[in-house]
C-alpha atoms as a PDB file:
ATOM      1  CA  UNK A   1     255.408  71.640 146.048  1.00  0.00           C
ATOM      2  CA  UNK A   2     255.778  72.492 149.764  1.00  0.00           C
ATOM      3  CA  UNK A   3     259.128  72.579 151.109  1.00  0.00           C
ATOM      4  CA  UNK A   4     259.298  70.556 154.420  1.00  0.00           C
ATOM      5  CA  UNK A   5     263.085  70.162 154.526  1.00  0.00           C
ATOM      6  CA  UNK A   6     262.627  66.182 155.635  1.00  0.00           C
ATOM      7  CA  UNK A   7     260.515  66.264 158.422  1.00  0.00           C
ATOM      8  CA  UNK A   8     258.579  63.145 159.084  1.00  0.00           C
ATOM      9  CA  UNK A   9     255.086  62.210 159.411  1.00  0.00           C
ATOM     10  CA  UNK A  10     253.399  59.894 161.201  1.00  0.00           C
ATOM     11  CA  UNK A  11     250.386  57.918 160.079  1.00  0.00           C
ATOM     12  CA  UNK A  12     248.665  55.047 161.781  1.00  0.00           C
ATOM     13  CA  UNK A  13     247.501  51.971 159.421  1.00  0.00           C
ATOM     14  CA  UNK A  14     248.940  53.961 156.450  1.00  0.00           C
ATOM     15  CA  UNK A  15     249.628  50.855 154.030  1.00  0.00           C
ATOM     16  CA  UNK A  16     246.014  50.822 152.381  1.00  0.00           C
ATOM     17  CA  UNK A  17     242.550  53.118 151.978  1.00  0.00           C
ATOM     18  CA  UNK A  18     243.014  56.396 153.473  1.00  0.00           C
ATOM     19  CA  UNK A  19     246.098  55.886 154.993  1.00  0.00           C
ATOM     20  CA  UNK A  20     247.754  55.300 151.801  1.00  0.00           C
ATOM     21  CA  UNK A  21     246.425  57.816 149.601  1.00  0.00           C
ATOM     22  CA  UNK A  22     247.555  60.572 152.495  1.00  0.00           C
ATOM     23  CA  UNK A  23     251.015  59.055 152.769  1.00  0.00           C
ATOM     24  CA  UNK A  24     251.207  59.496 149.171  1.00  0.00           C
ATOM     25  CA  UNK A  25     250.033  62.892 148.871  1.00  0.00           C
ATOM     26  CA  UNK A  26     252.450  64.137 151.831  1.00  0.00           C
ATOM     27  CA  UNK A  27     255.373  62.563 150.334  1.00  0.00           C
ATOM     28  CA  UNK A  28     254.308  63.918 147.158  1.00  0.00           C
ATOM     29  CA  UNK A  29     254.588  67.364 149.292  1.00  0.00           C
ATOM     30  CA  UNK A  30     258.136  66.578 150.787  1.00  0.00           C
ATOM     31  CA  UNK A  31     257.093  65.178 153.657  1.00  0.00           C
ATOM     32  CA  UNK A  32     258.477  61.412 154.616  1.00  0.00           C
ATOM     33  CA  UNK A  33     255.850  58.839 155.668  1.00  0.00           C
ATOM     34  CA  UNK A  34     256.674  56.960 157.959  1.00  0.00           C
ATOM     35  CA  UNK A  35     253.663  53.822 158.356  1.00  0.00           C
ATOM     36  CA  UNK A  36     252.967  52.166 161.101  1.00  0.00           C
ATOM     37  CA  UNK A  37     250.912  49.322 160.487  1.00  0.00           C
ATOM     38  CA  UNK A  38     250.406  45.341 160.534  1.00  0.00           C
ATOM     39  CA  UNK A  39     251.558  45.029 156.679  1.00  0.00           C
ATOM     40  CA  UNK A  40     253.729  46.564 154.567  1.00  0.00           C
ATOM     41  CA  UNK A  41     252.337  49.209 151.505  1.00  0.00           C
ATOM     42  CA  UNK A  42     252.454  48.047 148.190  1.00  0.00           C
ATOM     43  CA  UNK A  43     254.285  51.302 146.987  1.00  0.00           C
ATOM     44  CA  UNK A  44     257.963  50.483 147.354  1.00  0.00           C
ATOM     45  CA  UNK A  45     260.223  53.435 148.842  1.00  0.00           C
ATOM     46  CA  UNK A  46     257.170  55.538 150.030  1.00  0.00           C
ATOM     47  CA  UNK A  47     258.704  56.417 153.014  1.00  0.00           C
ATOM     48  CA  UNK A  48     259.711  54.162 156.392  1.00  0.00           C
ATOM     49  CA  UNK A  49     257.725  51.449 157.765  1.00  0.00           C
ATOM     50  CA  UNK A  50     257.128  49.707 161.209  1.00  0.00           C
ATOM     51  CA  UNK A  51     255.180  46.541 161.336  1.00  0.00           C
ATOM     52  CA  UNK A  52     253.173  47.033 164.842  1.00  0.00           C
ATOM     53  CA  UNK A  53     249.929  46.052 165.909  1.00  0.00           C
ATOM     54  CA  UNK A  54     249.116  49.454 167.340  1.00  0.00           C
ATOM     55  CA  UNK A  55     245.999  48.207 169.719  1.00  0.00           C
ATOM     56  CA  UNK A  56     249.535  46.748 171.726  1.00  0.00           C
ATOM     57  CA  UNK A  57     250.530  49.451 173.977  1.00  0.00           C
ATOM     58  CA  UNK A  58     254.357  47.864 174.022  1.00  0.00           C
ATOM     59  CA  UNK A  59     254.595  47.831 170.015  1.00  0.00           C
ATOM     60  CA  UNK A  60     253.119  50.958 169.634  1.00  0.00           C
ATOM     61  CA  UNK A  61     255.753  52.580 172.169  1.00  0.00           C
ATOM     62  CA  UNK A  62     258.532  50.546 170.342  1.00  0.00           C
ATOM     63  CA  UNK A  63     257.270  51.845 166.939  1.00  0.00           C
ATOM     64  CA  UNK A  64     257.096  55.346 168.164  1.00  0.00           C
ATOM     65  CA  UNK A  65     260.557  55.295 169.665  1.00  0.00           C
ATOM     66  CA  UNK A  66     261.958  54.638 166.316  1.00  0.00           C
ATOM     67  CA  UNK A  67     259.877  56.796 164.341  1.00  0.00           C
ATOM     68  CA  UNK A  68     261.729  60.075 166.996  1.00  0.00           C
ATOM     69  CA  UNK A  69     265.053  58.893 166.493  1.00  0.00           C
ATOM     70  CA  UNK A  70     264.849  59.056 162.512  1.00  0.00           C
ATOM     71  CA  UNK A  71     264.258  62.339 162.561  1.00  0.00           C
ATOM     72  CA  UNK A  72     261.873  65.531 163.348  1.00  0.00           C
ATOM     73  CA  UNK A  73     258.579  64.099 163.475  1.00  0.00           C
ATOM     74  CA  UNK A  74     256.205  67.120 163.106  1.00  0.00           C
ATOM     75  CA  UNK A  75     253.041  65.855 161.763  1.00  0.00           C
ATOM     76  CA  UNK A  76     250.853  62.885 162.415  1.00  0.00           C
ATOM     77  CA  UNK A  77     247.750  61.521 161.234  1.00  0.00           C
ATOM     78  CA  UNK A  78     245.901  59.229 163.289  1.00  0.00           C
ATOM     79  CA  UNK A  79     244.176  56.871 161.353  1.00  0.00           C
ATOM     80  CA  UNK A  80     243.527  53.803 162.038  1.00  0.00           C
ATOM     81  CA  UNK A  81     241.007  52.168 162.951  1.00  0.00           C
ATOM     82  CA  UNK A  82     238.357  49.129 162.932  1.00  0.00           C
ATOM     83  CA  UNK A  83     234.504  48.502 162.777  1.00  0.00           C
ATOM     84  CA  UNK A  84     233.047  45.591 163.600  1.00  0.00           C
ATOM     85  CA  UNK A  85     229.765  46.296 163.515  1.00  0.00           C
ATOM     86  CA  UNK A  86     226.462  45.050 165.389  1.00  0.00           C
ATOM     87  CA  UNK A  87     223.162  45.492 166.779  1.00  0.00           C
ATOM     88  CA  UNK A  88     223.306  47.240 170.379  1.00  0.00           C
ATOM     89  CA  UNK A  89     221.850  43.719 171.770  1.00  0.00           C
ATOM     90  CA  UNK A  90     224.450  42.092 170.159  1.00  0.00           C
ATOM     91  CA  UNK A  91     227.483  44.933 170.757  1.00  0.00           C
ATOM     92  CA  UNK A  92     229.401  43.518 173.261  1.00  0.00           C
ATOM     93  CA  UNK A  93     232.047  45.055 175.720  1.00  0.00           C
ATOM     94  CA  UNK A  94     234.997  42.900 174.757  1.00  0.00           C
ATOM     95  CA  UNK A  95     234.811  44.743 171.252  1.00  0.00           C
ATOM     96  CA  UNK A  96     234.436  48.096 173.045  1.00  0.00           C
ATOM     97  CA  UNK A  97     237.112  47.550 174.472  1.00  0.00           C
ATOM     98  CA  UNK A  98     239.177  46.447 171.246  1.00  0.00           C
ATOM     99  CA  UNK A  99     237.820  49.430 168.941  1.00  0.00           C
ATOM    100  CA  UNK A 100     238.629  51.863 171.734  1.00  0.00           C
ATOM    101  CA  UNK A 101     242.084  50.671 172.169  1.00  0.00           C
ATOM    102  CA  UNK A 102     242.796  51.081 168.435  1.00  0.00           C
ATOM    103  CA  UNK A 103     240.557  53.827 167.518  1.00  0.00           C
ATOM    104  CA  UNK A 104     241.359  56.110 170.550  1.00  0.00           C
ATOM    105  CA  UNK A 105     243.968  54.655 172.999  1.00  0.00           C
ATOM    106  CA  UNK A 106     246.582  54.553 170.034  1.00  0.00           C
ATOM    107  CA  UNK A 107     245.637  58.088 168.998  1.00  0.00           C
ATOM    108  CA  UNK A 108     246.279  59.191 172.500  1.00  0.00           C
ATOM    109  CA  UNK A 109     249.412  56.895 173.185  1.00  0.00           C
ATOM    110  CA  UNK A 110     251.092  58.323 169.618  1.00  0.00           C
ATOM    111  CA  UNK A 111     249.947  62.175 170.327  1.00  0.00           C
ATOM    112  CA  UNK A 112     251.061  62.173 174.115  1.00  0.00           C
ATOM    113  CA  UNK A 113     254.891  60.838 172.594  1.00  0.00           C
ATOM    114  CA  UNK A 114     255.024  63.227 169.523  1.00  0.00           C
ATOM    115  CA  UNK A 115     253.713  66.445 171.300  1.00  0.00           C
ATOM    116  CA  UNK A 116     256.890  67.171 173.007  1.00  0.00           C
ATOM    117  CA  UNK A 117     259.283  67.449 170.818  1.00  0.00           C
ATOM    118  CA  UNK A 118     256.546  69.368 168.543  1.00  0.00           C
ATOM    119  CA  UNK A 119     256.338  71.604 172.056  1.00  0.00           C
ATOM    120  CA  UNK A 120     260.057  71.965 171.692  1.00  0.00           C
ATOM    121  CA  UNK A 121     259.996  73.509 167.861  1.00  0.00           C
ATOM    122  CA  UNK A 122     257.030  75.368 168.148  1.00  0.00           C
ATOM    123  CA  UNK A 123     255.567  73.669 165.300  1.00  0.00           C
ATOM    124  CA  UNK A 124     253.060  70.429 164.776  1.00  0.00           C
ATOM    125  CA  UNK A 125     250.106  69.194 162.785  1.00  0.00           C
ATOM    126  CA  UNK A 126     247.733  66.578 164.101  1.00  0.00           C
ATOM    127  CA  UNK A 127     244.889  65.281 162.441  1.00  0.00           C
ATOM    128  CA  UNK A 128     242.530  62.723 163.098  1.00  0.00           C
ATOM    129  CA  UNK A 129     240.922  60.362 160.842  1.00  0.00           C
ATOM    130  CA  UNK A 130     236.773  60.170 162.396  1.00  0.00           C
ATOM    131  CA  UNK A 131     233.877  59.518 160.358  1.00  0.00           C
ATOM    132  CA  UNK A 132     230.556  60.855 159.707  1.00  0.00           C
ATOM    133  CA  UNK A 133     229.384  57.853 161.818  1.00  0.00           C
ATOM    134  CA  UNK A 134     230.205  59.478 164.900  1.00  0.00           C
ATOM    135  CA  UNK A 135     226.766  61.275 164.573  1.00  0.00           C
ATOM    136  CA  UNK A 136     225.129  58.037 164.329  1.00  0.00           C
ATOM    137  CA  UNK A 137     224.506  54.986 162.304  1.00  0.00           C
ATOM    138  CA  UNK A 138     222.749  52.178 162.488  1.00  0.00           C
ATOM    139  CA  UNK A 139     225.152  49.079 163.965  1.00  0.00           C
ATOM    140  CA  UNK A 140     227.632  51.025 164.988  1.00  0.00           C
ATOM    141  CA  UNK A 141     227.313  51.376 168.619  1.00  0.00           C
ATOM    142  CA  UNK A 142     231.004  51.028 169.537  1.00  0.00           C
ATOM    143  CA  UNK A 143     232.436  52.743 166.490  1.00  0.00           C
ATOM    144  CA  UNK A 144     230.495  55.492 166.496  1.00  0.00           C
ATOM    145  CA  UNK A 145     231.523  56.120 170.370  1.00  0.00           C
ATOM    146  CA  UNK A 146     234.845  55.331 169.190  1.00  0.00           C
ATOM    147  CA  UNK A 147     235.050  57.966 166.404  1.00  0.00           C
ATOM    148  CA  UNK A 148     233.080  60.809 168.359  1.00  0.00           C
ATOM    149  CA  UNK A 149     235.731  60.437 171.059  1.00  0.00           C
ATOM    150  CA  UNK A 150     238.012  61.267 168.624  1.00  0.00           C
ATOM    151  CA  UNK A 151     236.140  64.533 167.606  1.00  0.00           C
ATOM    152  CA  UNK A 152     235.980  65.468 171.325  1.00  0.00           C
ATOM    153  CA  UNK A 153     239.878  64.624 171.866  1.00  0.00           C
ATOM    154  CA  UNK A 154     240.205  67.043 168.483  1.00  0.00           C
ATOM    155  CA  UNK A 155     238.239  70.032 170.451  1.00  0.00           C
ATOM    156  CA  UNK A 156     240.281  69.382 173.748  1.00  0.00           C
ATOM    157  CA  UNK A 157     243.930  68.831 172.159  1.00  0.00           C
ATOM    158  CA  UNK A 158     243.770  71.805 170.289  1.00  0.00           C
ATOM    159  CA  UNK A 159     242.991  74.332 173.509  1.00  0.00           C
ATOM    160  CA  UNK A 160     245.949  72.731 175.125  1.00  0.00           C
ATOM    161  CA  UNK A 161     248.535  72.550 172.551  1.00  0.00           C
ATOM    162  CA  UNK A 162     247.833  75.674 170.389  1.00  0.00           C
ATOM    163  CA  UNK A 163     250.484  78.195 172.348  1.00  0.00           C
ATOM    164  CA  UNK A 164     252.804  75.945 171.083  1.00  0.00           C
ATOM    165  CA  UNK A 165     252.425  76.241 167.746  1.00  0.00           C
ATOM    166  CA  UNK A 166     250.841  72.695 167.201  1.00  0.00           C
ATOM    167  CA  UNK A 167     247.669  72.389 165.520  1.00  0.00           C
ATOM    168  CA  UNK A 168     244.502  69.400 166.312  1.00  0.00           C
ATOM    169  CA  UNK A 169     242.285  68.958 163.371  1.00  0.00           C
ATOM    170  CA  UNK A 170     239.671  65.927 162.947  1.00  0.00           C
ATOM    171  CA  UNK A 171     238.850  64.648 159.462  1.00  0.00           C
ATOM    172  CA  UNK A 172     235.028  62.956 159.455  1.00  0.00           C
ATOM    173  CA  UNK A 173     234.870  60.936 155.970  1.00  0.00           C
ATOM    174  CA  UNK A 174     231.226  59.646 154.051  1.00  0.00           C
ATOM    175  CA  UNK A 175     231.341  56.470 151.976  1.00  0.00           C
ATOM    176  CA  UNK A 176     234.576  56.205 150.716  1.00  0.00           C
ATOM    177  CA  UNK A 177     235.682  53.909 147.988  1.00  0.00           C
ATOM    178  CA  UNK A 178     238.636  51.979 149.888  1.00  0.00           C
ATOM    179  CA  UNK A 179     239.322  48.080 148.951  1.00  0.00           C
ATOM    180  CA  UNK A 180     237.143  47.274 151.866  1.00  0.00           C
ATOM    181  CA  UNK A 181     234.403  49.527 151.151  1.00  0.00           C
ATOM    182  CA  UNK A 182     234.384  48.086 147.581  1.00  0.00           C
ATOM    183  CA  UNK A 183     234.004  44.425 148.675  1.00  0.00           C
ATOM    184  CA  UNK A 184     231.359  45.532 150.766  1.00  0.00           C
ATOM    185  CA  UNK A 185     229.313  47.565 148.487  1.00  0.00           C
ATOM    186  CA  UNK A 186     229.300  46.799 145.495  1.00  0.00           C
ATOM    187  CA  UNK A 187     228.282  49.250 142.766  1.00  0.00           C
ATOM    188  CA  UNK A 188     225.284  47.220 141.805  1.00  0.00           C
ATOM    189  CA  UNK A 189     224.192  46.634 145.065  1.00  0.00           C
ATOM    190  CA  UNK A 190     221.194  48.047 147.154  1.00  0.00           C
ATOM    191  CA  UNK A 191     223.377  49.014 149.783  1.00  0.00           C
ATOM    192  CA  UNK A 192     225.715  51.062 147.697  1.00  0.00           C
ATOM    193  CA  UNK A 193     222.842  52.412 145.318  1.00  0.00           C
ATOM    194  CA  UNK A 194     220.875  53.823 148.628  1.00  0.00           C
ATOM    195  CA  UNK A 195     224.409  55.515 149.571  1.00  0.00           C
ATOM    196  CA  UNK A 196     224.754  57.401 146.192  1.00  0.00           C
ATOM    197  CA  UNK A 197     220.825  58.659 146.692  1.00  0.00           C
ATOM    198  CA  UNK A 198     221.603  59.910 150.375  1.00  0.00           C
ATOM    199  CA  UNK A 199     224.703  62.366 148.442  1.00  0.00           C
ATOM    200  CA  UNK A 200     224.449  65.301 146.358  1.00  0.00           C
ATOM    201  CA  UNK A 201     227.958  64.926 144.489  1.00  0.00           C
ATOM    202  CA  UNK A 202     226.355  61.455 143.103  1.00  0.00           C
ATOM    203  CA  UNK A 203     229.185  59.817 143.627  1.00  0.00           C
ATOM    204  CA  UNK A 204     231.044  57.748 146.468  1.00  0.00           C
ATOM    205  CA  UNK A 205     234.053  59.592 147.661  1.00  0.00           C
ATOM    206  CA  UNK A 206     237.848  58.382 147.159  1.00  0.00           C
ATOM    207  CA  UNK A 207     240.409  57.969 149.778  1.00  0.00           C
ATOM    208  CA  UNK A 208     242.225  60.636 147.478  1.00  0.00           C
ATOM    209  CA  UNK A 209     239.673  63.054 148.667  1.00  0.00           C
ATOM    210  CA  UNK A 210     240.420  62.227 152.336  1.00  0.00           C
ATOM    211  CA  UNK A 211     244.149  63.466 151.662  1.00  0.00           C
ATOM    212  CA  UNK A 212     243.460  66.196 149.800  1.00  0.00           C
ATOM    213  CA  UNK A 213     241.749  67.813 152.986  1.00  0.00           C
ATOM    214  CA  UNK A 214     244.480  66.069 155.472  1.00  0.00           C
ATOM    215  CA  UNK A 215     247.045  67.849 153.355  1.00  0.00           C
ATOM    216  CA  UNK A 216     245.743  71.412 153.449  1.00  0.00           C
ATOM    217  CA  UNK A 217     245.535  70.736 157.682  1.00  0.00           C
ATOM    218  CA  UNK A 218     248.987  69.404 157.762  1.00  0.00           C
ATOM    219  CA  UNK A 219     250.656  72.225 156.081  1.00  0.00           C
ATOM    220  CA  UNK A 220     252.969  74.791 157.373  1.00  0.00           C
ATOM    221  CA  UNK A 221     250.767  77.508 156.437  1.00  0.00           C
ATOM    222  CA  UNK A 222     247.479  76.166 158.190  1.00  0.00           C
ATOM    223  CA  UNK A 223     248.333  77.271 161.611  1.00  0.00           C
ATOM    224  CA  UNK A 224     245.678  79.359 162.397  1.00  0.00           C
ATOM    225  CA  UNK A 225     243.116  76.369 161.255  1.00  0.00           C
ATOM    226  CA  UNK A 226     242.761  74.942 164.852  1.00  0.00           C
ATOM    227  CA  UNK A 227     240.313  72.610 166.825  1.00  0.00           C
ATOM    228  CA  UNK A 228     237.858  72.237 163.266  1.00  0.00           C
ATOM    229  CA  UNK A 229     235.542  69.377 162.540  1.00  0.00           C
ATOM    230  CA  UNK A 230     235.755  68.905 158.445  1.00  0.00           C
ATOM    231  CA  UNK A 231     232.954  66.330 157.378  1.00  0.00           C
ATOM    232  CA  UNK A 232     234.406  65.405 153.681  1.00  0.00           C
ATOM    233  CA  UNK A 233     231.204  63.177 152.893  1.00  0.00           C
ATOM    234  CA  UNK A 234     229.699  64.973 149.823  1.00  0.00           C
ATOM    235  CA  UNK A 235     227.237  66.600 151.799  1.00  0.00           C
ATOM    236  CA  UNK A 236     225.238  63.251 152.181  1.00  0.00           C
ATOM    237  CA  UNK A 237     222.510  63.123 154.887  1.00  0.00           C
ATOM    238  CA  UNK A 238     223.344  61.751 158.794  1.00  0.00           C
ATOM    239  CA  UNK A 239     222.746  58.759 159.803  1.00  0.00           C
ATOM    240  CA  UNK A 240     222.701  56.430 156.292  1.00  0.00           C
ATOM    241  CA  UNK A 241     226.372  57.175 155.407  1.00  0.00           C
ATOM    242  CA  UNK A 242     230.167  56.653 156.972  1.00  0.00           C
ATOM    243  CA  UNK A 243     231.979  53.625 157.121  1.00  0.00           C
END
């Protein structure tokens, strides 16, 4: 176990999927979540919570406010994020506009207010939460722009912030077997049985498999892991997998 002397970490809709299973493994590591998100997790006493709607540029400032004064925030894991997915003749701008506010402007908003006091102890982890969409899938015309900004905002945090000591890595996910995946696909389905032929592994992946790789980018010791692109998706081929 890691010692991380209660510093805090940040991570954006960590109350189910992905976000859960990292909270869990980081506080499993020392760390203290702290989850910002619309609802409460299920897990009582996994770390601090903040009820925000994080596309809201006001709650999201609020949430990060308190978040700082707890404590030394030094890592943070953007996460969340939405789909809703569509045909490019039926993609419309009003949800570009929604999935970029929560997929990118909150990702921006929460790394512009943590960087500098991360500046000021010459120490931070960032990762970001993409997908293996962001290289293209079919009716996903916004969230596919929406998760390849991310992997360019990755590339260009990491140039600037480096010198002072804070690392930007971007996480890029496959199928994953979160609750909404699950309702989605089910195992017997055609959907989900054309996934599992697209991935080597033969199996979906689990949001446990997500954290494992956040974890090894969020620790101490990874600080000369900088500006990287992991695509934890079983190897399955482009364009036929990612949320």
């Amino acid at each position: 176990m890691a010692d991380y002397a209660a510093e805090y970490a940040i991570v954006t809709g960590g109350s189910q999927g992905i976000g859960l299973a990292i909270c869990r493994r980081l506080k499993a590591e020392g760390l203290i979540p702290v989850i910002f998100d619309r609802v409460a997790p299920d897990d009582a006493g996994l770390g601090e919570f903040r009820a925000v709607d994080l596309s809201n540029i006001e709650e999201t400032k609020a949430a990060l406010d308190w978040a700082l004064a707890l404590g030394p925030v030094s890592r943070l894991v953007n996460n969340v994020g939405m789909v809703l997915p569509a045909l490019l003749e039926d993609t419309s701008l009003e949800d570009f506009d929604t999935l970029m506010a929560l997929n990118v402007r909150c990702a921006i908003q929460c790394t512009q207010a943590l960087a500098p006091a991360m500046r000021e102890r010459n120490m931070g982890r960032i990762v970001n939460i993409a997908s293996r969409a962001a290289l293209g899938k079919a009716l996903r015309t916004n969230y596919s722009a929406s998760k390849a900004a991310l992997i360019g905002l990755t590339r260009t945090w990491s140039l600037e912030l480096a010198a002072d000591g804070i690392t930007v890595n971007c996480i890029c996910p496959g199928p994953i077997a979160t609750e909404l995946y699950n309702e989605a696909n089910p195992p017997d389905s055609p959907r989900t049985i054309a996934s599992l032929a697209t991935i080597p592994a033969g199996r979906i992946g689990t949001p446990e498999d997500i954290a494992q790789a956040a974890a090894f980018f969020l620790h101490a010791d990874s600080g000369f892991i900088n500006g990287q692109t992991l695509f934890v998706c079983g190897a399955s081929s482009v364009g036929r997998t990612g949320v």
